[in-house]
Structures are given as structure tokens and as C-alpha cells.
N, C-alpha and C. Protein backbone atom coordinates (compact mmCIF):
# COMPACT_ATOMS: atom_id res chain seq x y z
N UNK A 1 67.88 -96.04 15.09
CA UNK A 1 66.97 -96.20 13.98
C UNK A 1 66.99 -94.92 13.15
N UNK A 2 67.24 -95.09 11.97
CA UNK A 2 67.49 -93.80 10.75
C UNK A 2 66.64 -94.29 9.66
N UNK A 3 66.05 -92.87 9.51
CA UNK A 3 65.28 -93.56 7.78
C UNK A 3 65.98 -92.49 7.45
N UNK A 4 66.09 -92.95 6.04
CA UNK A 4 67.02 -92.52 4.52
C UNK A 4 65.61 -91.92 3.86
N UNK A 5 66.23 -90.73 3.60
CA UNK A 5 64.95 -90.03 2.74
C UNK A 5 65.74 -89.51 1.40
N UNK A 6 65.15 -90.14 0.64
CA UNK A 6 65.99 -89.75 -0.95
C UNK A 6 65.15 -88.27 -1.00
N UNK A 7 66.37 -87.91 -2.56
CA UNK A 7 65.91 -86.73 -2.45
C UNK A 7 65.37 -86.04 -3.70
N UNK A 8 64.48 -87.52 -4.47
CA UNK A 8 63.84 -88.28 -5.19
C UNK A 8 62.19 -87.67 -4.26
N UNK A 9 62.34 -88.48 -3.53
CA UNK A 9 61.05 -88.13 -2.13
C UNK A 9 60.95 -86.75 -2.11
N UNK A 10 62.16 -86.14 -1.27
CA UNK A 10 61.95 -85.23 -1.46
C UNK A 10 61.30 -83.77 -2.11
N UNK A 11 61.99 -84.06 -3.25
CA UNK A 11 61.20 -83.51 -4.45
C UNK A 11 59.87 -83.66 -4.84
N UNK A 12 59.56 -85.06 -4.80
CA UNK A 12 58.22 -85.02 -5.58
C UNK A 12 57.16 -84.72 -3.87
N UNK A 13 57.70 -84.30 -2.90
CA UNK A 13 56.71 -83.89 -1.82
C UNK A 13 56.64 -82.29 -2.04
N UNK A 14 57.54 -81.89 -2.53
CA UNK A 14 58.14 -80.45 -2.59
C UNK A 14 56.98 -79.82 -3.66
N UNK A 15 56.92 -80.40 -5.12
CA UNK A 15 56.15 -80.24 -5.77
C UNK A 15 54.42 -80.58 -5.33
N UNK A 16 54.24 -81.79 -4.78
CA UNK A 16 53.13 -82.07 -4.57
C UNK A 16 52.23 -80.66 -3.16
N UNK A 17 53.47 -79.77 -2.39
CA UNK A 17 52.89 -79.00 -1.85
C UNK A 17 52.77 -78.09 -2.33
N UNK A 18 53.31 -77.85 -3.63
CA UNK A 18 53.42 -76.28 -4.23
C UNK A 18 52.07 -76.42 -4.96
N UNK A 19 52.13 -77.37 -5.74
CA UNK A 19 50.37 -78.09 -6.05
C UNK A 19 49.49 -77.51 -5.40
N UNK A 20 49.39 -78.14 -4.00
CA UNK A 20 48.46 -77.74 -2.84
C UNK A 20 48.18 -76.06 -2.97
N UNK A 21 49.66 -75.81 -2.86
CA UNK A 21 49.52 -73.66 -2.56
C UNK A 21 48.87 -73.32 -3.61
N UNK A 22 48.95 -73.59 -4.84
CA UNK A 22 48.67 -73.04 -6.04
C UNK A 22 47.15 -73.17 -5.48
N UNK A 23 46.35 -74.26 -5.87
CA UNK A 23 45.25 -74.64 -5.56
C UNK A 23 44.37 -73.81 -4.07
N UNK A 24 45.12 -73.76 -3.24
CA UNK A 24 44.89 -72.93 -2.11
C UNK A 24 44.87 -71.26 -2.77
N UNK A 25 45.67 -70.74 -3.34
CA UNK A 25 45.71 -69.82 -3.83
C UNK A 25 44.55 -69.27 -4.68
N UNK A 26 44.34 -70.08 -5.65
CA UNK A 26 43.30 -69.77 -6.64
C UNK A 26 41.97 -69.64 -5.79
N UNK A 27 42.06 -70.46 -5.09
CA UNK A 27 40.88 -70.74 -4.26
C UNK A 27 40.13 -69.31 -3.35
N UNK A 28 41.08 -69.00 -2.99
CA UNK A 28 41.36 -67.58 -1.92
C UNK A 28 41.02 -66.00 -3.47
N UNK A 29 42.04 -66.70 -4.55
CA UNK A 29 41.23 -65.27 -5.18
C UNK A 29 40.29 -65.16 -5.36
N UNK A 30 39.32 -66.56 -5.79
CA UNK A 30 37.90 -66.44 -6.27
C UNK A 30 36.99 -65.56 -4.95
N UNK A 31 37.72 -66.35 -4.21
CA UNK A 31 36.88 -65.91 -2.44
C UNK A 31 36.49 -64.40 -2.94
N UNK A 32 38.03 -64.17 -2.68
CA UNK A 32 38.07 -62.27 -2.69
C UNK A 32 37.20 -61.56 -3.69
N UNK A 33 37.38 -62.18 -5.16
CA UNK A 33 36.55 -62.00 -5.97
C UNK A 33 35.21 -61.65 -6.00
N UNK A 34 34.78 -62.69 -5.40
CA UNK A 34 33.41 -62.42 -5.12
C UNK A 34 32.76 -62.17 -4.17
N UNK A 35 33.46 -61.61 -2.94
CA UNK A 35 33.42 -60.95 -1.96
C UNK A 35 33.59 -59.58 -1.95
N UNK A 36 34.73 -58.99 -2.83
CA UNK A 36 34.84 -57.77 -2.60
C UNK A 36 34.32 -56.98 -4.13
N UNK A 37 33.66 -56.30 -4.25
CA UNK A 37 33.31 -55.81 -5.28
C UNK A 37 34.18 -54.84 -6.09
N UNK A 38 34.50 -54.71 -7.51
CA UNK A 38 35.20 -54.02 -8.03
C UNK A 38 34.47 -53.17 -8.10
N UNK A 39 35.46 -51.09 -8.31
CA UNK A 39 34.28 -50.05 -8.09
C UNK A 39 35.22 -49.57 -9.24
N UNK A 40 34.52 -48.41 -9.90
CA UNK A 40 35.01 -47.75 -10.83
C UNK A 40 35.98 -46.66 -9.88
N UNK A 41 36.85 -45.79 -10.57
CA UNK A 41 36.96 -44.45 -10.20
C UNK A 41 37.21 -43.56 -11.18
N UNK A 42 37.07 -42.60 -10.62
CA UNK A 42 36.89 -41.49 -11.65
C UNK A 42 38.16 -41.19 -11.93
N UNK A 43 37.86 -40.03 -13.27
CA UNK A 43 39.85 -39.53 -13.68
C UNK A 43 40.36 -39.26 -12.47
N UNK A 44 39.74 -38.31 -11.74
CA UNK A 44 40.59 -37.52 -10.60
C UNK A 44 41.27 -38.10 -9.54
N UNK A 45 40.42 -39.23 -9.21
CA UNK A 45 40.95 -40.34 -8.57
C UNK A 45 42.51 -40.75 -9.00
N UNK A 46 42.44 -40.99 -10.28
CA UNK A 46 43.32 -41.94 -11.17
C UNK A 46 44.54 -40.85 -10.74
N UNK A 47 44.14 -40.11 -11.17
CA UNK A 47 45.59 -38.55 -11.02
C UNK A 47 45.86 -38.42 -9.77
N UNK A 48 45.01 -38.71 -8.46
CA UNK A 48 45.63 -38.56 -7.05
C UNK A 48 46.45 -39.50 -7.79
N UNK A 49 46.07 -40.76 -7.50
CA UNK A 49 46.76 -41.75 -7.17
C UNK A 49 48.19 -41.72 -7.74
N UNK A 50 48.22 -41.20 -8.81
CA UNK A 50 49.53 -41.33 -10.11
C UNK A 50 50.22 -40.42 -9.37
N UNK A 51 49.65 -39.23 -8.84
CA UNK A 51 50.63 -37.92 -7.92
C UNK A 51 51.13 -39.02 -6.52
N UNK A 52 50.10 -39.78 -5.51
CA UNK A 52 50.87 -40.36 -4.91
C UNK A 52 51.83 -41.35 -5.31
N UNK A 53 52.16 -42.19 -6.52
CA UNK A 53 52.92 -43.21 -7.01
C UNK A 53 54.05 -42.00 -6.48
N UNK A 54 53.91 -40.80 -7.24
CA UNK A 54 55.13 -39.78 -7.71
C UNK A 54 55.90 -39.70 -6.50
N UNK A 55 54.71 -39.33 -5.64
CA UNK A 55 56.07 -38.83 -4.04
C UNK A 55 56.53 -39.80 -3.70
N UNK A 56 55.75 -41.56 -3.94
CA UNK A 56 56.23 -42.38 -3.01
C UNK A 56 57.85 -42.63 -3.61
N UNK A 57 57.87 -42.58 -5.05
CA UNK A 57 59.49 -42.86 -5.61
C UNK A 57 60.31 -41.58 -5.56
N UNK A 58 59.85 -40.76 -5.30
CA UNK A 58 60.50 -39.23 -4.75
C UNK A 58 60.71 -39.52 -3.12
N UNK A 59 60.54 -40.26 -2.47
CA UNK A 59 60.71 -40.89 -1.24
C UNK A 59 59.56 -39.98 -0.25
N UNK A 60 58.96 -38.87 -0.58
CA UNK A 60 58.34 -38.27 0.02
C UNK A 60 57.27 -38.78 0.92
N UNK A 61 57.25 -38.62 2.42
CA UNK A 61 56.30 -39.07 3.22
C UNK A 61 55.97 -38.68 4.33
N UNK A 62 55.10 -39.07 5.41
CA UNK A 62 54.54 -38.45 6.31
C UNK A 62 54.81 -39.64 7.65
N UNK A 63 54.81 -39.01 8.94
CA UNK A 63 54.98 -40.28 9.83
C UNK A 63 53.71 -40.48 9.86
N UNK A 64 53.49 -41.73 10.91
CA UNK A 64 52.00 -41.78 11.50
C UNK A 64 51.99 -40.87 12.10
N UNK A 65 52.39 -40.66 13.26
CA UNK A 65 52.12 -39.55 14.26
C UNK A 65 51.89 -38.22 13.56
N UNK A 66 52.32 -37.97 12.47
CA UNK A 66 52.25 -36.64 11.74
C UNK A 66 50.88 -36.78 11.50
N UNK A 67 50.40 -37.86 10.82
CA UNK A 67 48.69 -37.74 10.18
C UNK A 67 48.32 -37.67 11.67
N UNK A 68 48.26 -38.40 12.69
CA UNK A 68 47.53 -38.40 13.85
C UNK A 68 47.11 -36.81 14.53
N UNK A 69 48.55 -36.01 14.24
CA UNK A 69 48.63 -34.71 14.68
C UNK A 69 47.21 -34.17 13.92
N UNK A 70 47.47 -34.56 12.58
CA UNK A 70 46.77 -33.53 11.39
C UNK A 70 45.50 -33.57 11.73
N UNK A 71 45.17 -34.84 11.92
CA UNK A 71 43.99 -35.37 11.53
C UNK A 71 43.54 -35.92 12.79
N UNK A 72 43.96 -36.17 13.72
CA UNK A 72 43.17 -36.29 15.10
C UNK A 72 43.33 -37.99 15.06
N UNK A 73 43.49 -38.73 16.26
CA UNK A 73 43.65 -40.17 16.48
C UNK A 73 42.44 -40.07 17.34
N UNK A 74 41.75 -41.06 16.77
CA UNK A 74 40.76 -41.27 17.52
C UNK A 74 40.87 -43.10 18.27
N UNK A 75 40.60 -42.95 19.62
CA UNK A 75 40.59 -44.20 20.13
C UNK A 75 39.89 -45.50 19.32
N UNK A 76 39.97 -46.67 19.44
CA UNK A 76 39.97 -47.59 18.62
C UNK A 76 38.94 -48.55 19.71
N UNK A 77 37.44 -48.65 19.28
CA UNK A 77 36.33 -49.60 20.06
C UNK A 77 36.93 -50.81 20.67
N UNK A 78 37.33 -50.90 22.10
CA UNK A 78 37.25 -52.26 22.15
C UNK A 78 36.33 -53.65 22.10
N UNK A 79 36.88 -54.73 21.71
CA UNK A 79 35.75 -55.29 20.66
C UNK A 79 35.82 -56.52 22.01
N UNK A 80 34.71 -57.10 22.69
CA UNK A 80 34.79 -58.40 23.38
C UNK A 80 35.23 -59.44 22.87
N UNK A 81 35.94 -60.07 23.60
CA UNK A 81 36.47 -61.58 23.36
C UNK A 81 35.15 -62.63 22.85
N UNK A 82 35.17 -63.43 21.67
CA UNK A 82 34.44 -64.36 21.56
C UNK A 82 33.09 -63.63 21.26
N UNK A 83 33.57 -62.61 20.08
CA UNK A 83 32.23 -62.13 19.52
C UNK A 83 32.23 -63.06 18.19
N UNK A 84 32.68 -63.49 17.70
CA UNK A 84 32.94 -63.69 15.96
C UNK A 84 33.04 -65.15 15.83
């Protein structure tokens, strides 16, 4: 027993899920939207950030373990099963 699947079918399932994602998608930004609040920042901010764009295409970087050194790793709370 074989079913023949045109590719006619095909297609219009192909589209009808991209439909779906889109719709799923939009859906998920509003979420975020109005969940996460937009914040201002200041110039200085703006200028880190533009200095980090700089090193990241200058390839310049740090390992993890390097920040961990710097900056101390601190253990991570374990959280119980079947809190949430």
C-alpha cells in the first residue's frame, strides 16, 4: 500500500506551515514586548557598546575561564525539581 503525495500537496502544506510560524512568531514578539520593558541608556553606555562592536570585529576576546579568573565564579543555586 503506497500513497502518492503530489507535490502540489506538498507545497501548499509547506506554505500553510510557514503561515503557522509567521503567526507563532508575531505572537512571541508581542509576548516579549510586553513583558520585557524597553530602558533608555545613556551616551556612555552607547560608546561602551560601539568600543565593544570594535574589538568584537578586531577579533579581540576573553575566554570564560579568563573572566572567571578576573572576576571570581561563583557557584550556581541549585534549584529543586518541580518548583515552576
Amino acid at each position: 500500500m503506497t500513497t502518492e503525495v503530489s507535490l502540489d500537496k506538498v507545497y501548499e502544506e509547506v506554505k500553510r506551515i510557514r503561515l503557522e510560524l509567521k503567526s507563532i512568531e508575531k505572537s512571541l514578539d508581542s509576548l516579549v514586548e510586553s513583558l520585557i520593558p524597553e530602558e533608555e541608556i545613556s551616551p556612555e553606555e552607547v560608546k561602551e557598546l560601539r568600543e565593544i562592536e570594535a574589538e568584537m570585529k578586531r577579533g579581540e576576546c576573553v575566554t570564560l575561564e579568563e573572566v572567571k579568573r578576573k572576576y571570581g565564579a561563583k557557584k550556581r543555586a541549585k534549584v529543586p525539581r518541580n518548583t515552576f
